[in-house]
N, C-alpha and C. Protein backbone atom coordinates (compact mmCIF):
# COMPACT_ATOMS: atom_id res chain seq x y z
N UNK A 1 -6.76 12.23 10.28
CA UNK A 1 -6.45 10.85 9.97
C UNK A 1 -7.23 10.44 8.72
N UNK A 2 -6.63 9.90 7.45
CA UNK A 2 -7.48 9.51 6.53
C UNK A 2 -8.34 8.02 7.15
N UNK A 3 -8.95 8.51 5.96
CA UNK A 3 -10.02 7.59 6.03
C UNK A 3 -9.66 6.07 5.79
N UNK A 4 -8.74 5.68 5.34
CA UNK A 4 -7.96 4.60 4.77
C UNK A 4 -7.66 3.76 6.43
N UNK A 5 -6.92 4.54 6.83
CA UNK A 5 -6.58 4.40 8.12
C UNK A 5 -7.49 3.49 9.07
N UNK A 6 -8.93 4.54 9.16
CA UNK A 6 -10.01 3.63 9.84
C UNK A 6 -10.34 2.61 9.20
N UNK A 7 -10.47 2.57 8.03
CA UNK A 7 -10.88 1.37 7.33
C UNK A 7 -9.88 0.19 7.69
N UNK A 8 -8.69 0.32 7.85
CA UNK A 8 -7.92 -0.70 8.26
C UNK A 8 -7.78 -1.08 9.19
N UNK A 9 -8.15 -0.42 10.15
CA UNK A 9 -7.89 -0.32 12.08
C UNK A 9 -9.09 -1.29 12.00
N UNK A 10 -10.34 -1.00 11.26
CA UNK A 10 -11.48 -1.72 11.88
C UNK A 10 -11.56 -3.14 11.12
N UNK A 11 -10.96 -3.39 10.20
CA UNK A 11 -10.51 -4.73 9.55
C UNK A 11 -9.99 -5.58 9.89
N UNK A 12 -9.09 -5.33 10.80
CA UNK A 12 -8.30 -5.72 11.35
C UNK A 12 -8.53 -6.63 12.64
N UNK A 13 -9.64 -5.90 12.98
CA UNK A 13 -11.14 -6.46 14.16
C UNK A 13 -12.03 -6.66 13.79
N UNK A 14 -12.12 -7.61 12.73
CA UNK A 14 -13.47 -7.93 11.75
C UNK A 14 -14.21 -9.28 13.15
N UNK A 15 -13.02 -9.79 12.71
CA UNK A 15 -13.82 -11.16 13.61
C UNK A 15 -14.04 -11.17 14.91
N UNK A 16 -13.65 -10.03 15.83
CA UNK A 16 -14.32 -10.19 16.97
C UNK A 16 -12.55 -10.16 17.85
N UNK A 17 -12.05 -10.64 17.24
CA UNK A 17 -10.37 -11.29 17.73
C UNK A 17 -10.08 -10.27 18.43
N UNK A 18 -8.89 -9.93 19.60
CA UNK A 18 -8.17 -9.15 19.91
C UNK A 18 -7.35 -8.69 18.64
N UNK A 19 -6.30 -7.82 18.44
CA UNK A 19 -4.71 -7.44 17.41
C UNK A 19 -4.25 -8.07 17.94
N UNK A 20 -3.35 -8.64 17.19
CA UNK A 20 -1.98 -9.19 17.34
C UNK A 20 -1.15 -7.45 18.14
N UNK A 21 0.05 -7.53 19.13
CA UNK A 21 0.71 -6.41 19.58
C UNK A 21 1.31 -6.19 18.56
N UNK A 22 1.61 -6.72 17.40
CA UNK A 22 2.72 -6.73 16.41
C UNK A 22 1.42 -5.45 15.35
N UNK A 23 0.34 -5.85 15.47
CA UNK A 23 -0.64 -4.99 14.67
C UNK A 23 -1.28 -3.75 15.30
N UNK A 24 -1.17 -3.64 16.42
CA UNK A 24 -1.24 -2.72 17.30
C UNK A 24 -0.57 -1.92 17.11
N UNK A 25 0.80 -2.19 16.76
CA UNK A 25 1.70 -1.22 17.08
C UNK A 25 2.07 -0.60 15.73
N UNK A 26 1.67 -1.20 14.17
CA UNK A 26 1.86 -0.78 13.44
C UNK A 26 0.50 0.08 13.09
N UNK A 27 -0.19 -0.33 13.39
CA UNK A 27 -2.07 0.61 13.21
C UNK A 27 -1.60 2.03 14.21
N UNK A 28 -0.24 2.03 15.52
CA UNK A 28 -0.09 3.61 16.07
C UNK A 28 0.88 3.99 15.29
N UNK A 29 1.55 3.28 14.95
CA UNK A 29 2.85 4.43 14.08
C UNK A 29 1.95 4.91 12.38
N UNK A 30 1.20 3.69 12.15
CA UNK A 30 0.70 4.26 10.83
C UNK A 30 -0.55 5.72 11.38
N UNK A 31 -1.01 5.57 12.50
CA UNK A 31 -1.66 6.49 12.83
C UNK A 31 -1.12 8.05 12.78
N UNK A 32 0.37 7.63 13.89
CA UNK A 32 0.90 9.15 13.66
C UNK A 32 1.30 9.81 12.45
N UNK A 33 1.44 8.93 11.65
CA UNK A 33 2.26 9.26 10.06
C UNK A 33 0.97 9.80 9.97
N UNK A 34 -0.19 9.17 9.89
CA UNK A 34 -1.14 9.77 8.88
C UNK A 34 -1.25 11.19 9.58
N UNK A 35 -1.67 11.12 11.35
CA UNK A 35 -1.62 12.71 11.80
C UNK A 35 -0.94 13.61 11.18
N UNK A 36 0.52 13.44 11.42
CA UNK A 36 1.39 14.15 10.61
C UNK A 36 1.37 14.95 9.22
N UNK A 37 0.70 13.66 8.16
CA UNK A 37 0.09 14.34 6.82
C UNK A 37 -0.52 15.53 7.12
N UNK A 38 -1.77 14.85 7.72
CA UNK A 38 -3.06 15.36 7.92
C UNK A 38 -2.68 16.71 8.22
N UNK A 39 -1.76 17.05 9.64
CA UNK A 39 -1.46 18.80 9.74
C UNK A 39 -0.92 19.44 8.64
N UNK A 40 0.13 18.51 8.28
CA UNK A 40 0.88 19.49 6.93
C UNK A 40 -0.01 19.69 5.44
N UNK A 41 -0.75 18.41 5.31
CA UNK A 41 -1.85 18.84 4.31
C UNK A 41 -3.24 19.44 4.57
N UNK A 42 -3.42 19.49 5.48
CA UNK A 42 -5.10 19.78 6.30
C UNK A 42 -5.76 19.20 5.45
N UNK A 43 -5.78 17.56 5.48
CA UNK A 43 -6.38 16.67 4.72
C UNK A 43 -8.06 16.63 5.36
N UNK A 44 -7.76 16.70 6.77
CA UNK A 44 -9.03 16.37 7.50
C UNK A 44 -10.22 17.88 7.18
N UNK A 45 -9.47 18.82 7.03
CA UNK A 45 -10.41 20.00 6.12
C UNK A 45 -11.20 19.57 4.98
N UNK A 46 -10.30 18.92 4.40
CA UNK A 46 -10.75 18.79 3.14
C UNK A 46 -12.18 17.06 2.79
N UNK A 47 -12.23 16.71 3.62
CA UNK A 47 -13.21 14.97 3.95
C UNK A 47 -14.37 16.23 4.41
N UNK A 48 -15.18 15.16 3.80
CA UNK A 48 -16.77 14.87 4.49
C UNK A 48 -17.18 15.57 5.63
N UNK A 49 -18.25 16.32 5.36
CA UNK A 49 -18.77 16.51 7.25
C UNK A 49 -18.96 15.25 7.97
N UNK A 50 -19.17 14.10 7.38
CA UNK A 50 -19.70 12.87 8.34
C UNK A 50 -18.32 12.29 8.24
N UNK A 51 -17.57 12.50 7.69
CA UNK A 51 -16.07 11.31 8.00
C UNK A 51 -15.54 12.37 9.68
N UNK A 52 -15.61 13.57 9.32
CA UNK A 52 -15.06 14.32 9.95
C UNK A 52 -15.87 14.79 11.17
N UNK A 53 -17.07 14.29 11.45
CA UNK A 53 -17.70 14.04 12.80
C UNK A 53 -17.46 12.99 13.00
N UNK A 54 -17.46 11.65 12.50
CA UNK A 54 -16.73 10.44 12.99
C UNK A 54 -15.64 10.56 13.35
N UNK A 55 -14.77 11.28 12.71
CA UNK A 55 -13.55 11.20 13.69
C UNK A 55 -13.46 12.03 14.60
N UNK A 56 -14.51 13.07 15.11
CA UNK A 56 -14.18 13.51 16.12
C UNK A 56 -15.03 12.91 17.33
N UNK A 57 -16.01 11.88 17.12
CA UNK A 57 -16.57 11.23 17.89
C UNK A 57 -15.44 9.91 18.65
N UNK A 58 -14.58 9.56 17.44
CA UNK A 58 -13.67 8.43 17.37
C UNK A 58 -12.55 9.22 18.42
N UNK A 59 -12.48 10.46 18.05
CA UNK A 59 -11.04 10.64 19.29
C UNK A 59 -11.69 11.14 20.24
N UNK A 60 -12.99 11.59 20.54
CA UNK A 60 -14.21 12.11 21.56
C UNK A 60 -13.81 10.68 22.92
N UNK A 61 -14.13 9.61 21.70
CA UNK A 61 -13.95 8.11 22.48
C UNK A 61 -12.92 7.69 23.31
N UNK A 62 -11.99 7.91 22.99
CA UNK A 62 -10.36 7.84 22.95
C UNK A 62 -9.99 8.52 24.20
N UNK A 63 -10.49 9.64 24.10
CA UNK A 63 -10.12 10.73 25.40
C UNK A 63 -10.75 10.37 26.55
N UNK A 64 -11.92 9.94 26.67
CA UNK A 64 -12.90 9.26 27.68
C UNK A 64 -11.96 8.08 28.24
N UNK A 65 -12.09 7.25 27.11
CA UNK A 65 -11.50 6.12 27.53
C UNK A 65 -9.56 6.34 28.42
N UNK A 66 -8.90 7.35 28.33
CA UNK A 66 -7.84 7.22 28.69
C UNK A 66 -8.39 8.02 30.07
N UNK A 67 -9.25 9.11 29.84
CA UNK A 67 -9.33 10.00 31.14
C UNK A 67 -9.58 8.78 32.19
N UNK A 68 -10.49 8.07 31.81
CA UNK A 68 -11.09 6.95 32.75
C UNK A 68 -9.87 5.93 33.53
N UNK A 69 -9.30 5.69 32.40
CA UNK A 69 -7.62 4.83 32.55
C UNK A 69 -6.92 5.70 33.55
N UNK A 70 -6.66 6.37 33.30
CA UNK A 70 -6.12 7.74 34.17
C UNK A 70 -6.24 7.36 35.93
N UNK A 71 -7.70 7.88 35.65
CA UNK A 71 -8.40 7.80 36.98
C UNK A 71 -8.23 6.27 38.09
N UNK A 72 -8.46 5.35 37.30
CA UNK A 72 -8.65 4.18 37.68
C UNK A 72 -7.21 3.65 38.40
């Protein structure tokens, strides 16, 4: 996922606010597009060791949080 991406996801939640569902839903489709790049270019090879431990902390998060959803 570029980096662009997070920068916008977390902008988006500057003020504390919930998303709008209307922004939600464009922050997952812009997500998969970027996945998508990302395999066909192996963009995420190519970033930062620290962008690229953040994002694996960021989907580390993600997975917790649904396993938990799951469970519950």
């Amino acid at each position: 996922m570029p980096l662009a991406v997070l920068v916008v996801l977390e902008a988006t939640n500057k003020g504390g606010s919930m998303a709008t569902a209307k922004q939600s839903a464009a922050a997952r489709r812009n997500i998969k597009k970027a996945a998508r790049a990302a395999r066909s270019k192996r963009t995420i090879a190519h970033l930062p060791k620290k962008v690229r431990t953040a994002l694996g902390k960021q989907a580390a998060k993600v997975a917790l949080q649904k396993r938990s959803r799951r469970a519950a």
